[in-house]
Protein backbone atom coordinates (compact mmCIF):
# COMPACT_ATOMS: atom_id res chain seq x y z
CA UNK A 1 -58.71 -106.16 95.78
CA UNK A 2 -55.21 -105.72 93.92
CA UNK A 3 -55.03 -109.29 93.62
CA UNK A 4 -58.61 -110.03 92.18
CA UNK A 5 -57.79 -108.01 89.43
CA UNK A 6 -54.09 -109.10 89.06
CA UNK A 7 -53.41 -110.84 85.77
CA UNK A 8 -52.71 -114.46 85.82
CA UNK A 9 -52.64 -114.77 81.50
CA UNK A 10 -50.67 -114.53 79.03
CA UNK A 11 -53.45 -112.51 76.76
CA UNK A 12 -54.45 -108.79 76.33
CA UNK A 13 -57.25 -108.01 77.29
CA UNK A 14 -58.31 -104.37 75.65
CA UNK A 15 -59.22 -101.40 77.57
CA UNK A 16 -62.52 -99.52 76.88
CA UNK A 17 -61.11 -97.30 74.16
CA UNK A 18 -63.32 -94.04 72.28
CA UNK A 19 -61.66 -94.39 68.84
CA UNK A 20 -64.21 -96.73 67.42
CA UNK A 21 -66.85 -94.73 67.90
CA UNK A 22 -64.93 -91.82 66.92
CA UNK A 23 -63.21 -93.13 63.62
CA UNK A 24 -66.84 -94.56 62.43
CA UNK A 25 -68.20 -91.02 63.17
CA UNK A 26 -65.35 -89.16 61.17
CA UNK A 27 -65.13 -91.64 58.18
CA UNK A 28 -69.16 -91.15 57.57
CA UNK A 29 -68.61 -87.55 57.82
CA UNK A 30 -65.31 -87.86 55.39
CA UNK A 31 -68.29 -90.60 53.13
CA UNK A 32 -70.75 -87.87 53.24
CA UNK A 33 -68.70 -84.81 52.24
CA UNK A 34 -66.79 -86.67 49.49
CA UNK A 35 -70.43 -87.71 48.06
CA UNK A 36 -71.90 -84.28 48.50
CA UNK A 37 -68.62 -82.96 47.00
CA UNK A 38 -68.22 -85.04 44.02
CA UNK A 39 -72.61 -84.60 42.93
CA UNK A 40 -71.84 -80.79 43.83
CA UNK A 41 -75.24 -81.51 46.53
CA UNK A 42 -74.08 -78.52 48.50
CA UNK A 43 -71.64 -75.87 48.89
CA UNK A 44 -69.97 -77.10 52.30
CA UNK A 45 -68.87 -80.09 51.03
CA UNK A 46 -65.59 -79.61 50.82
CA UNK A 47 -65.65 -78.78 54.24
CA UNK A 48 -67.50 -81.27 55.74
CA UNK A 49 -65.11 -83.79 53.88
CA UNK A 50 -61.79 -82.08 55.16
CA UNK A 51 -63.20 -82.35 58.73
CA UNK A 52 -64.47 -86.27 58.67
CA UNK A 53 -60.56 -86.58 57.19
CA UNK A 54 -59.34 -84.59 60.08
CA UNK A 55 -61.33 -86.93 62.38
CA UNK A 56 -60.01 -90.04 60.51
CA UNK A 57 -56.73 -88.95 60.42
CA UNK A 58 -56.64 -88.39 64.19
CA UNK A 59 -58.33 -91.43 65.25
CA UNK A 60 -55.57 -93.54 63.61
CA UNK A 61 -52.95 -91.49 65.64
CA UNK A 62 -53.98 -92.02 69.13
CA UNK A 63 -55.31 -95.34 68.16
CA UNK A 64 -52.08 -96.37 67.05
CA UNK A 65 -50.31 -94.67 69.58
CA UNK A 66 -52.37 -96.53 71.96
CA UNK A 67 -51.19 -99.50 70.68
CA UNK A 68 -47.75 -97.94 70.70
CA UNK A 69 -48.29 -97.43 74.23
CA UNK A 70 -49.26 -100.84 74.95
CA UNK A 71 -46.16 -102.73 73.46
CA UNK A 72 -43.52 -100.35 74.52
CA UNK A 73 -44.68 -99.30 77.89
CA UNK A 74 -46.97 -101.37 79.45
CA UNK A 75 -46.06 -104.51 78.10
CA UNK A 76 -49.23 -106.35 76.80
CA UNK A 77 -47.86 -107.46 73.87
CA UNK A 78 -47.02 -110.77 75.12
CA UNK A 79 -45.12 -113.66 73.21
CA UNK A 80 -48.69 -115.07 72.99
CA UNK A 81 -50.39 -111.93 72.04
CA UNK A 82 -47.76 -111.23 69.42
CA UNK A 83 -48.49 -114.45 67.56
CA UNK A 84 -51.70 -113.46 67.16
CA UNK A 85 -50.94 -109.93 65.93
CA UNK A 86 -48.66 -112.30 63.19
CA UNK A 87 -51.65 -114.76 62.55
CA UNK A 88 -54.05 -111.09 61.72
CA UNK A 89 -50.96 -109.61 59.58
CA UNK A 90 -50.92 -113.02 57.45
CA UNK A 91 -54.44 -112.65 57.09
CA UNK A 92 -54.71 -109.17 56.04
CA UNK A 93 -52.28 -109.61 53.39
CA UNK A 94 -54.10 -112.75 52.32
CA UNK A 95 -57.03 -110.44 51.81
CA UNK A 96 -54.65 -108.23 50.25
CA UNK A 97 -53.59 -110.45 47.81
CA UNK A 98 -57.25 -111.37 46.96
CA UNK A 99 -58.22 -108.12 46.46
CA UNK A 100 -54.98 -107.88 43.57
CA UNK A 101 -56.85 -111.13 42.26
CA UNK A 102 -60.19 -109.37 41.35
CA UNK A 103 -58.01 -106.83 39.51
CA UNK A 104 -55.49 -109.26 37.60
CA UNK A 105 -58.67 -111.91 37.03
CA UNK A 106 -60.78 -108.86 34.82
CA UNK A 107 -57.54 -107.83 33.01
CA UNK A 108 -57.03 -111.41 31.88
CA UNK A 109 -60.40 -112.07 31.41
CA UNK A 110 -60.89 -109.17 28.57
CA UNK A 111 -57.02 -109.65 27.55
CA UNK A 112 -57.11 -113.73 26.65
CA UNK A 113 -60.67 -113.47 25.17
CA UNK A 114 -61.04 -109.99 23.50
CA UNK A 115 -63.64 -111.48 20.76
CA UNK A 116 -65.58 -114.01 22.91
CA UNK A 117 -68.36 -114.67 21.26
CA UNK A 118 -70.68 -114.94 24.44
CA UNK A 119 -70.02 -111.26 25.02
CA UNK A 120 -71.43 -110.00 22.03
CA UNK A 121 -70.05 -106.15 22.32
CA UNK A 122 -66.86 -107.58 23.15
CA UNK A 123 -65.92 -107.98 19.77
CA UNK A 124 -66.85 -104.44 18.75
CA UNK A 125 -65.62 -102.49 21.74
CA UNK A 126 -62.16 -104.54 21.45
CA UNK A 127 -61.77 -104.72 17.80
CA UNK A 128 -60.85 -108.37 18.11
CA UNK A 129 -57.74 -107.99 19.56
CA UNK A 130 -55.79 -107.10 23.07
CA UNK A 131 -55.11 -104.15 23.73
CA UNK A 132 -58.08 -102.54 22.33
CA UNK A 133 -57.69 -100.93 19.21
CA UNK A 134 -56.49 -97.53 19.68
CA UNK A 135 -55.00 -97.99 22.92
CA UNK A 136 -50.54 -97.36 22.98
CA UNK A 137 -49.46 -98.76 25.66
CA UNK A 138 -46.60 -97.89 28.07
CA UNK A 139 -43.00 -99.19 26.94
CA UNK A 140 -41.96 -101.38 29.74
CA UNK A 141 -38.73 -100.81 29.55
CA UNK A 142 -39.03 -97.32 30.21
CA UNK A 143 -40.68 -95.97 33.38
CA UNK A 144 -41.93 -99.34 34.40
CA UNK A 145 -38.58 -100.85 34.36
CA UNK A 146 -37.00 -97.60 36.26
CA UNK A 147 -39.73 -98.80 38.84
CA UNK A 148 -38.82 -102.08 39.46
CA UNK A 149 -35.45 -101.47 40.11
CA UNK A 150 -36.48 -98.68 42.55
CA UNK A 151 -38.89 -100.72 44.07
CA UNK A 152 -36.88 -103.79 44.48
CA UNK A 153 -34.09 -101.78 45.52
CA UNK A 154 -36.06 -100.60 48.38
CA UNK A 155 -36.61 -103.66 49.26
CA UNK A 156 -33.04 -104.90 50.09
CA UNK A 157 -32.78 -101.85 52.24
CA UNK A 158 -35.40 -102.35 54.34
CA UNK A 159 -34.14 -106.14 54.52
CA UNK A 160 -30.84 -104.00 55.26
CA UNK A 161 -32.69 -102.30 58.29
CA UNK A 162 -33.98 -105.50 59.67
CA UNK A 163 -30.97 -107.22 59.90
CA UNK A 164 -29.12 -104.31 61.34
CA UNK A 165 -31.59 -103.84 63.74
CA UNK A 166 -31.61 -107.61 64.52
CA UNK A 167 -28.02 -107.05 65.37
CA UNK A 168 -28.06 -104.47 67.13
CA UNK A 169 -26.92 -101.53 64.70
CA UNK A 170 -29.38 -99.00 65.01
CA UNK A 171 -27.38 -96.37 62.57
CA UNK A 172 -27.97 -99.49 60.29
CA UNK A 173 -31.07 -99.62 61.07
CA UNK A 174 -31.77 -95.80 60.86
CA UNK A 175 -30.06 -95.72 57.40
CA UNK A 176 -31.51 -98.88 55.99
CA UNK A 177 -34.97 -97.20 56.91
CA UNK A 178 -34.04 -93.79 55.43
CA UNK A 179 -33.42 -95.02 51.90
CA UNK A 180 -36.61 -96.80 51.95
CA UNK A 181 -38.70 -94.20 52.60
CA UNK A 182 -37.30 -92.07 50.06
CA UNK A 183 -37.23 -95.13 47.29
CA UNK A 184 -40.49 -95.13 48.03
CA UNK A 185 -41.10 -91.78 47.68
CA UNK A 186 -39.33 -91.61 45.09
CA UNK A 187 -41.35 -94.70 43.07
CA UNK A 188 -44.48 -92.87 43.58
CA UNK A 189 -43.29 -89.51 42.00
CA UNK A 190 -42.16 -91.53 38.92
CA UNK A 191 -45.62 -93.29 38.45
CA UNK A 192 -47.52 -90.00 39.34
CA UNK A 193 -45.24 -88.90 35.86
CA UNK A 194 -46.19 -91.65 34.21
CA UNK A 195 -49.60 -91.15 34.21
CA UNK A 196 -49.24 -87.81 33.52
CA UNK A 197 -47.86 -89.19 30.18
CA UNK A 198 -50.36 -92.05 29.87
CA UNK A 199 -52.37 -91.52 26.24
CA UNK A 200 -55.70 -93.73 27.54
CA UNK A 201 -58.05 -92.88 30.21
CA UNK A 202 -59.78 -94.86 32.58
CA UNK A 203 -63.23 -94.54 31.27
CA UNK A 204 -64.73 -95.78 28.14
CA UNK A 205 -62.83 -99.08 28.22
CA UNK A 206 -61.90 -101.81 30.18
CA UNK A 207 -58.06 -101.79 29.57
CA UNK A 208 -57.93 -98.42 30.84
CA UNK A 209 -59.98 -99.36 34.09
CA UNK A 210 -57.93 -102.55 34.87
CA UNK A 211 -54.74 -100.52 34.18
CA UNK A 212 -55.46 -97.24 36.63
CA UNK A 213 -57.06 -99.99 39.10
CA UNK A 214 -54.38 -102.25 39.43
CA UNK A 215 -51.36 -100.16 39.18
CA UNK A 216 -53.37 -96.99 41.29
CA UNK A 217 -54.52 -99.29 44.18
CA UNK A 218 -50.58 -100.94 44.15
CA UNK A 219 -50.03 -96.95 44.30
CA UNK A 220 -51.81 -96.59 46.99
CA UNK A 221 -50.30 -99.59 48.74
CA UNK A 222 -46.97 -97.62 48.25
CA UNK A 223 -47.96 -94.46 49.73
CA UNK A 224 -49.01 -96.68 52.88
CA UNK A 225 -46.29 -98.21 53.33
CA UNK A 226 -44.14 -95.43 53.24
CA UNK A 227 -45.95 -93.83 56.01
CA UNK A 228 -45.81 -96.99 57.57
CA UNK A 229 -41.91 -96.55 57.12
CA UNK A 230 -41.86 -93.09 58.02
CA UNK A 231 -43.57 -94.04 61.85
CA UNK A 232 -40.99 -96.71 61.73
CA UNK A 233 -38.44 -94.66 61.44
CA UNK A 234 -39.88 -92.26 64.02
CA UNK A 235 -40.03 -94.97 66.48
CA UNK A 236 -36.70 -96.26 65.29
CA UNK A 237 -35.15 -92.55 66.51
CA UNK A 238 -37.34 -93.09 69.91
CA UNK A 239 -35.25 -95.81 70.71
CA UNK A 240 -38.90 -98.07 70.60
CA UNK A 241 -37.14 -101.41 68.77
CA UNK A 242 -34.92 -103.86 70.33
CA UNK A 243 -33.65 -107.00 68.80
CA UNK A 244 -36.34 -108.86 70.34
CA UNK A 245 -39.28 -106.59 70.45
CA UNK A 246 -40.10 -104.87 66.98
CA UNK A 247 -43.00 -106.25 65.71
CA UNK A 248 -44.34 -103.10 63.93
CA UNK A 249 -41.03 -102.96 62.24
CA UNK A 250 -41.41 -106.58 61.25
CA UNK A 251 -44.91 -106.00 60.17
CA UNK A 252 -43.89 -102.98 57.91
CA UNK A 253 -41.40 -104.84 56.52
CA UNK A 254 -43.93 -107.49 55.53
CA UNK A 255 -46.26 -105.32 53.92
CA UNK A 256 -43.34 -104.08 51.39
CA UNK A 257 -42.06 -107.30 50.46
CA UNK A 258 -45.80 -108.08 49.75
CA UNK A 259 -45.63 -104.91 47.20
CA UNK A 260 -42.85 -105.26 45.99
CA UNK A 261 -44.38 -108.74 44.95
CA UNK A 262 -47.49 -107.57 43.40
CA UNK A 263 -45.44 -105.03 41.64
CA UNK A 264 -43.58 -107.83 39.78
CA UNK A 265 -46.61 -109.54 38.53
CA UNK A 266 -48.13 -106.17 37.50
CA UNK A 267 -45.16 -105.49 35.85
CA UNK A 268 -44.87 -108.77 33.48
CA UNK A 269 -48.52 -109.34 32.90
CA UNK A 270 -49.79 -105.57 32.43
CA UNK A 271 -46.83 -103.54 31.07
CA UNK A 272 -44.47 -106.63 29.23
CA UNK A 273 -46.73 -108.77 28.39
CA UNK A 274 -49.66 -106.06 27.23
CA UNK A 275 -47.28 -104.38 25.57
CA UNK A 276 -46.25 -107.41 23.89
CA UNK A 277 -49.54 -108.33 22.35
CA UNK A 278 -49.91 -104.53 21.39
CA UNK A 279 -46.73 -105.30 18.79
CA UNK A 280 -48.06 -108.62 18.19
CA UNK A 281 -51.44 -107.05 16.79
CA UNK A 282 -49.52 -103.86 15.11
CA UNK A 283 -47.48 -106.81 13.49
CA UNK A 284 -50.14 -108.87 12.24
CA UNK A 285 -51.93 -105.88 10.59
């Protein structure tokens, strides 16, 4: 009987597992109460959105540390199974980076045509010009720039960590890790400022909507991977990575570089270059 269920494969072949269930259940309660909360359709609201967050929150623990389980312990993550888990990390960035594309392609779209004459309010919400009339931007080389070098400062030390850990230093590794996380922290407390500071909204026009869309959801991206650092460098003080088994380190890593990418881009088209055309139109009036 032992044998006829023995594995003779190199693939992994999931056990029956409740968190499905359980995360769709909790993130329609979290839908629900953040609906109800937000039209003020009942009173509980809050509630019933703190629990489905509870519920989400705690399905992606024990399903991740499932998966945890599975790599470190009982060793399903095969050679073959890992190349898979690298093919669905390339693709999820891909997505990723599409999703950055919807963003960038309506900034453009209203910045390189604000009087196109097929969009006949265009003219008169814009004022003929990019930024909108009555729209100050943010000085890039303020804030922004303070954020770059934070942000691609982080990113040599988590290259740091991966190399120590590839060598075998795990105080390098540790360390490396450390000043990510708190780069990163530390990136997202400055742009929380900066939008504290921001003179334009996000309704009423379309700069303000590509602006708090693109740079929030990059935001957002941030705040993820930190905590994707932060269990990193939980399981880096468990002893879990070796030089040849860390994918969720190498993964991690991954999704930073990938920000710190898009944070380049958002940096010279929205803040220099916007910016740029906002003296370019002060200048020509």
């Amino acid at each position: 009987m032992a044998e006829a269920h023995a594995k003779h494969h190199d693939y992994h072949l999931v056990d029956p597992s409740p968190w499905p269930f359980v995360g769709s259940v909790s993130a329609f309660i979290m839908a629900f109460g953040a609906i109800g909360w937000m039209h003020k359709m009942f009173g509980a609201a809050p509630i019933v959105f703190g629990i489905g967050t509870i519920g989400v929150l705690y399905t992606m623990a024990s399903w991740w540390g499932d998966v945890i389980k599975e790599a470190q312990y009982k060793g399903d993550h095969t050679r073959v199974v890992q190349l898979h888990h690298r093919y669905g990390m390339i693709l999820f960035i891909a997505s990723e980076v599409m999703f950055f594309v919807a963003w960038f392609w309506a900034y453009f779209n209203a910045a390189l045509f604000p009087a196109y004459e097929v969009q006949a309010t265009r003219d008169a919400l814009f004022g003929g010009v990019w930024p909108p009339k009555g729209i100050e931007t943010f000085d890039p080389w303020h804030l922004p720039l303070l954020n770059t070098l934070i942000l691609l400062t982080s990113g040599t030390t988590v290259t740091w960590a991966h190399h120590a850990l590839l060598e075998g230093d795990r105080k390098g590794l540790k360390y490396g890790l450390i000043l990510t996380v708190l780069l990163g922290a530390t990136f997202t407390c400055v742009q929380a400022y900066e939008y504290s500071h921001a003179t334009f909204s996000f309704a009423g026009h379309v700069y303000g909507s590509t602006f708090f869309m693109a740079t929030g959801f990059h935001g957002f991206h941030v705040l993820v991977g930190t905590i994707f650092l932060i269990v990193c460098l939980a399981r880096a003080y468990a002893g879990h990575f070796t030089p040849k088994q860390h994918l969720g380190f190498e993964f991690a890593a991954w999704y930073w570089h990938f920000v710190d990418v898009v944070w380049l881009f958002l940096f010279i088209c929205i803040y220099v270059w916007g910016h740029g055309a906002e003296s370019m139109a002060h200048g020509a009036h």
